[in-house]
C-alpha atoms as a PDB file:
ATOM      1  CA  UNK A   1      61.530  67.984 100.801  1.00  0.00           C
ATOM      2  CA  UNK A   2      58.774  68.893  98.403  1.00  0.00           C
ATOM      3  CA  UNK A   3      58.521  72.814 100.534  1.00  0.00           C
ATOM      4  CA  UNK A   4      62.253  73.106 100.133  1.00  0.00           C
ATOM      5  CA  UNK A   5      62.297  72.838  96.157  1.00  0.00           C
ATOM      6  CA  UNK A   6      59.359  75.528  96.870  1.00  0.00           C
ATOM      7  CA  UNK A   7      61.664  77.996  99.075  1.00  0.00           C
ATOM      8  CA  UNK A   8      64.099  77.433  96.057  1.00  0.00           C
ATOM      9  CA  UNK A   9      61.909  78.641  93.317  1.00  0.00           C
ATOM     10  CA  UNK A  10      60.728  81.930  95.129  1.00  0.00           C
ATOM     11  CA  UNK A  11      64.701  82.610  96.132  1.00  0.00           C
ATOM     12  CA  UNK A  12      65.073  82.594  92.169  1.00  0.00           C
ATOM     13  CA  UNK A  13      61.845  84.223  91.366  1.00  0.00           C
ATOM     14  CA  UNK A  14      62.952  86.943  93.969  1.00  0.00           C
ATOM     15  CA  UNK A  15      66.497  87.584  92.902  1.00  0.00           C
ATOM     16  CA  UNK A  16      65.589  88.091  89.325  1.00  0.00           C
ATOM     17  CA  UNK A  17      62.867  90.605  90.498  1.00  0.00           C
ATOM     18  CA  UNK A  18      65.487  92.273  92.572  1.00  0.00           C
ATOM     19  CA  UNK A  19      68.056  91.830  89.069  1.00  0.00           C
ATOM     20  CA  UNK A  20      65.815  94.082  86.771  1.00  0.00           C
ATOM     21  CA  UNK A  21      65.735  96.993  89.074  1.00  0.00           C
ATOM     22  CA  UNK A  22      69.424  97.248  89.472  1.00  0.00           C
ATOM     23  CA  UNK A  23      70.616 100.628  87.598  1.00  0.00           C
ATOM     24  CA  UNK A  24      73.492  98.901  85.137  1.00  0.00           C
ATOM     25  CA  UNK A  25      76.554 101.289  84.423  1.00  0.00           C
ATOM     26  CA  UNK A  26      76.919 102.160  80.673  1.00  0.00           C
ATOM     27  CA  UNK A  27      79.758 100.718  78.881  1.00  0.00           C
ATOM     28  CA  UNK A  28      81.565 104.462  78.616  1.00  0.00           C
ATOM     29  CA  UNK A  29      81.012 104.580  82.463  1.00  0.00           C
ATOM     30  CA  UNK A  30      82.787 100.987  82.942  1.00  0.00           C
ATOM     31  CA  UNK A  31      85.579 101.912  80.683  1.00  0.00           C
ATOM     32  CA  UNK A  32      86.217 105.042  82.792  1.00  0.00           C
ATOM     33  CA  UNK A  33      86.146 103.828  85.654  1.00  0.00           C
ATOM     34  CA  UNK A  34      88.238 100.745  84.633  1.00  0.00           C
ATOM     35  CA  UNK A  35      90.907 103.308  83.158  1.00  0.00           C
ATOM     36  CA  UNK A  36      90.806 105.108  86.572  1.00  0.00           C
ATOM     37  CA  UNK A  37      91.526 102.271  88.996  1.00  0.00           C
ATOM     38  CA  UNK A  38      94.279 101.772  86.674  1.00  0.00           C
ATOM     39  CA  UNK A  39      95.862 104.699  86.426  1.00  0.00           C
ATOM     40  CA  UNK A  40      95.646 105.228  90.290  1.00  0.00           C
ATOM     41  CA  UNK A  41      97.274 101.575  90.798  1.00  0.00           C
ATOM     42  CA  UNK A  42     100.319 102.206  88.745  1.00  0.00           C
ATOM     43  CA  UNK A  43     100.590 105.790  90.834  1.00  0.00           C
ATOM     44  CA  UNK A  44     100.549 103.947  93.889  1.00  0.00           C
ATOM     45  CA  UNK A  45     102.657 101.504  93.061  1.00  0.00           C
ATOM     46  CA  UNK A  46     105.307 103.811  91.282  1.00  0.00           C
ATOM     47  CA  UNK A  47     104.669 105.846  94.723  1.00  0.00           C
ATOM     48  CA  UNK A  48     105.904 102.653  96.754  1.00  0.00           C
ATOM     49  CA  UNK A  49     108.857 101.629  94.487  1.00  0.00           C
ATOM     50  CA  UNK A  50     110.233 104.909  95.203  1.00  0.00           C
ATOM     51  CA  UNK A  51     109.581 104.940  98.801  1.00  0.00           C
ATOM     52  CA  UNK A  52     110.664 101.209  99.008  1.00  0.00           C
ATOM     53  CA  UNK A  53     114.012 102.883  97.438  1.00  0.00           C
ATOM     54  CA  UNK A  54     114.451 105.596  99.544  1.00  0.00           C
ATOM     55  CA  UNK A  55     113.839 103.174 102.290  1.00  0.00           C
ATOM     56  CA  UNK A  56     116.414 100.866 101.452  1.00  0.00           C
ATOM     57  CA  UNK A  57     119.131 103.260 100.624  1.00  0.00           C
ATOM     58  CA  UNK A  58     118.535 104.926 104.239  1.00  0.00           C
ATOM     59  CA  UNK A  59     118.647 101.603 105.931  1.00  0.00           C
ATOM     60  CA  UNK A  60     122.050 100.801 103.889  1.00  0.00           C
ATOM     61  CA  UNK A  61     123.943 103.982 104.918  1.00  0.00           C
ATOM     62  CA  UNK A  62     122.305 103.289 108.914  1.00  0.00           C
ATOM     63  CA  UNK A  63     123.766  99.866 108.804  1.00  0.00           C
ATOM     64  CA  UNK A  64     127.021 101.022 107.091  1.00  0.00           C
END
């Protein structure tokens, strides 16, 4: 049990080695990007209403 708690400390040890030389984004950089995936997300889904839309009308006037 006692080399377990061992294998334990060096996982911890490790990751927070492996923590300070991650490259962290700047907080303009997050914002940007957050604004981005954002923006893009409402496109898409403005893009899908309108096809779901088009879609439906076609299928009504088919079926009609």
């Amino acid at each position: 049990m006692a080399w377990e708690t061992g294998k334990i400390i060096d996982f911890f040890k490790d990751a927070r080695k492996e923590l300070k030389k991650v490259v962290w984004p700047s907080r303009r950089d997050i914002i940007k990007h957050t604004i981005i995936v954002i923006a893009v997300s409402l496109a898409l889904a403005g893009i899908f209403g309108v096809l779901d839309l088009l879609f439906s009308f076609g299928i009504k006037e088919l079926i009609s």
